[in-house]
Protein backbone atom coordinates (compact mmCIF):
# COMPACT_ATOMS: atom_id res chain seq x y z
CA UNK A 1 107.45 95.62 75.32
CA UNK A 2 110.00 94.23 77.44
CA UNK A 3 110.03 93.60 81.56
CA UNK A 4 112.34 96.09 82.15
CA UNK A 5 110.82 98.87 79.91
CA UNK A 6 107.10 97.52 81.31
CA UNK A 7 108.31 98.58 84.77
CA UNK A 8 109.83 101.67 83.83
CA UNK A 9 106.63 102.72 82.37
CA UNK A 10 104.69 102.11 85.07
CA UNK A 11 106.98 103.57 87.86
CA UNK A 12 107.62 106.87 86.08
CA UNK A 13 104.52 107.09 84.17
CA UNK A 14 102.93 106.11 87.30
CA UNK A 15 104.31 108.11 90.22
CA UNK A 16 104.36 108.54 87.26
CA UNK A 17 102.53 107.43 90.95
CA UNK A 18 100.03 110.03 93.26
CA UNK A 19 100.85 113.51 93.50
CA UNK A 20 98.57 114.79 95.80
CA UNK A 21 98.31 112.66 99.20
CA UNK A 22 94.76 112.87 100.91
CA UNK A 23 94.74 113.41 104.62
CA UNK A 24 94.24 110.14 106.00
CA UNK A 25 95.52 108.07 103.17
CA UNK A 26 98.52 106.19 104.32
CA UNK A 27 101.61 107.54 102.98
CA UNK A 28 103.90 106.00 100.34
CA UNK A 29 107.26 105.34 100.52
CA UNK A 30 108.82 108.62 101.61
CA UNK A 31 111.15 108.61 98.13
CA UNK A 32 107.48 108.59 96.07
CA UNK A 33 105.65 111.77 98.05
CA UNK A 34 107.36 114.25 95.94
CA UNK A 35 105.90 112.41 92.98
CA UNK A 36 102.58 112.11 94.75
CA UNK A 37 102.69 115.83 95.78
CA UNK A 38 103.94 117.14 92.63
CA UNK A 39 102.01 119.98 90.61
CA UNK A 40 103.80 119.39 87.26
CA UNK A 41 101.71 118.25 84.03
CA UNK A 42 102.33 115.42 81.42
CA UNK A 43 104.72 117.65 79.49
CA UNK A 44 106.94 119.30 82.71
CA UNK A 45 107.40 115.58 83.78
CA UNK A 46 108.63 113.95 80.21
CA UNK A 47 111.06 116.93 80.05
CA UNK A 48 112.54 116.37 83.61
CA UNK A 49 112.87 112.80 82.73
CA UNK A 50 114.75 112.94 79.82
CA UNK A 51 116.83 115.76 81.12
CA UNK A 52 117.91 113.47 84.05
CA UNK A 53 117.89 110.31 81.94
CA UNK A 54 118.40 110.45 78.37
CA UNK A 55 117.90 106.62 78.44
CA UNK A 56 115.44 106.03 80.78
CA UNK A 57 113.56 109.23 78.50
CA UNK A 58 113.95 106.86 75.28
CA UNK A 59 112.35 103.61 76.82
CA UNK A 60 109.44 105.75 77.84
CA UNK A 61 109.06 107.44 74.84
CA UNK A 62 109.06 103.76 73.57
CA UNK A 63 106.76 102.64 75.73
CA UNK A 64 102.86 103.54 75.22
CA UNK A 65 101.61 102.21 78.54
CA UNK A 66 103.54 104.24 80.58
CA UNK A 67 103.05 106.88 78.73
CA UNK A 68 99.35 106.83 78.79
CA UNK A 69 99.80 105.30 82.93
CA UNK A 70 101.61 109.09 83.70
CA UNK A 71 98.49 111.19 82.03
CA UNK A 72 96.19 108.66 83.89
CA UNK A 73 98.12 109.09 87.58
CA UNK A 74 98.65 113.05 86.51
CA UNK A 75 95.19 113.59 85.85
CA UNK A 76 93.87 111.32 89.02
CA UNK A 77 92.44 113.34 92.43
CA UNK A 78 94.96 112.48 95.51
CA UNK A 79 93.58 109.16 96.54
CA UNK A 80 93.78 107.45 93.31
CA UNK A 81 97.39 108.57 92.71
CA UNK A 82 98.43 107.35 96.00
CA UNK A 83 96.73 103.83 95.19
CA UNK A 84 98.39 103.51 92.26
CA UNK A 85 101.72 104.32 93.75
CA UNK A 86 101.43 101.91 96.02
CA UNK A 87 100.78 99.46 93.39
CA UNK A 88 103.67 100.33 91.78
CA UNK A 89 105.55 99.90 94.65
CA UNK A 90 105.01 96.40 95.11
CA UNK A 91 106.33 95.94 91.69
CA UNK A 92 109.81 93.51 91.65
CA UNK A 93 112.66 95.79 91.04
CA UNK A 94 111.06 98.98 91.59
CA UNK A 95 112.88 100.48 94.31
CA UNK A 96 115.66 100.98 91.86
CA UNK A 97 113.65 103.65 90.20
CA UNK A 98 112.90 105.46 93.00
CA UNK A 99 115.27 108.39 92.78
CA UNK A 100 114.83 108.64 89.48
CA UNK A 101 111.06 109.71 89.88
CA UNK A 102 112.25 111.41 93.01
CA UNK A 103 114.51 113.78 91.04
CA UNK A 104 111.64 113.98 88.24
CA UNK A 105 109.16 115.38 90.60
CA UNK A 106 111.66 117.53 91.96
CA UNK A 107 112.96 119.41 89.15
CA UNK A 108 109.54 119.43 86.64
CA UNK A 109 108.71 122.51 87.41
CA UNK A 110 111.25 123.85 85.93
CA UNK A 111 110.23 123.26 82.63
């Protein structure tokens, strides 16, 4: 899998990254808490991502990690999704995919 498609899959599969902040957990970057927060499943997420991103849709349909990272971080209680956004975080060049996990946790629920 390449870099780019390695990171992808990790920062949308993993926000993709902690939807459900704990009280008392330090808080993510304020772009992820919609992702942390978010009440969609596996299925509502994939379809807001490829709706927003065709492309970005077809590397992480391409990629397995990520896709099996977003049922791990959906399926994780509060504290564990907020540690793994964090990880993700601190990834090199994620920041760029920030709004697009921002705008997938924001519209998921809508499908």
């Amino acid at each position: 899998m390449k870099r780019s498609s390695k990171k992808l899959a990790v920062l949308v599969g993993g926000f993709a990254l902690s939807w459900t902040a704990a009280a008392g957990i330090a808080a993510a970057d304020p772009g992820l808490d919609s992702a942390i927060n978010t009440t969609c499943n596996y299925s509502q997420a994939v379809a807001a991502l490829n709706a927003i991103s065709p492309q970005a849709g077809k590397q992480f349909s391409a990629a397995p990690a990520a896709q099996a990272w977003l049922r791990t971080f959906l399926n994780a209680p509060p504290g564990q999704r907020q540690q793994m956004a964090q990880q993700a975080e601190n990834l090199p060049g994620a920041a760029q995919y920030f709004g697009l996990v921002e705008q997938m946790a924001g519209t998921c629920s809508n499908y």
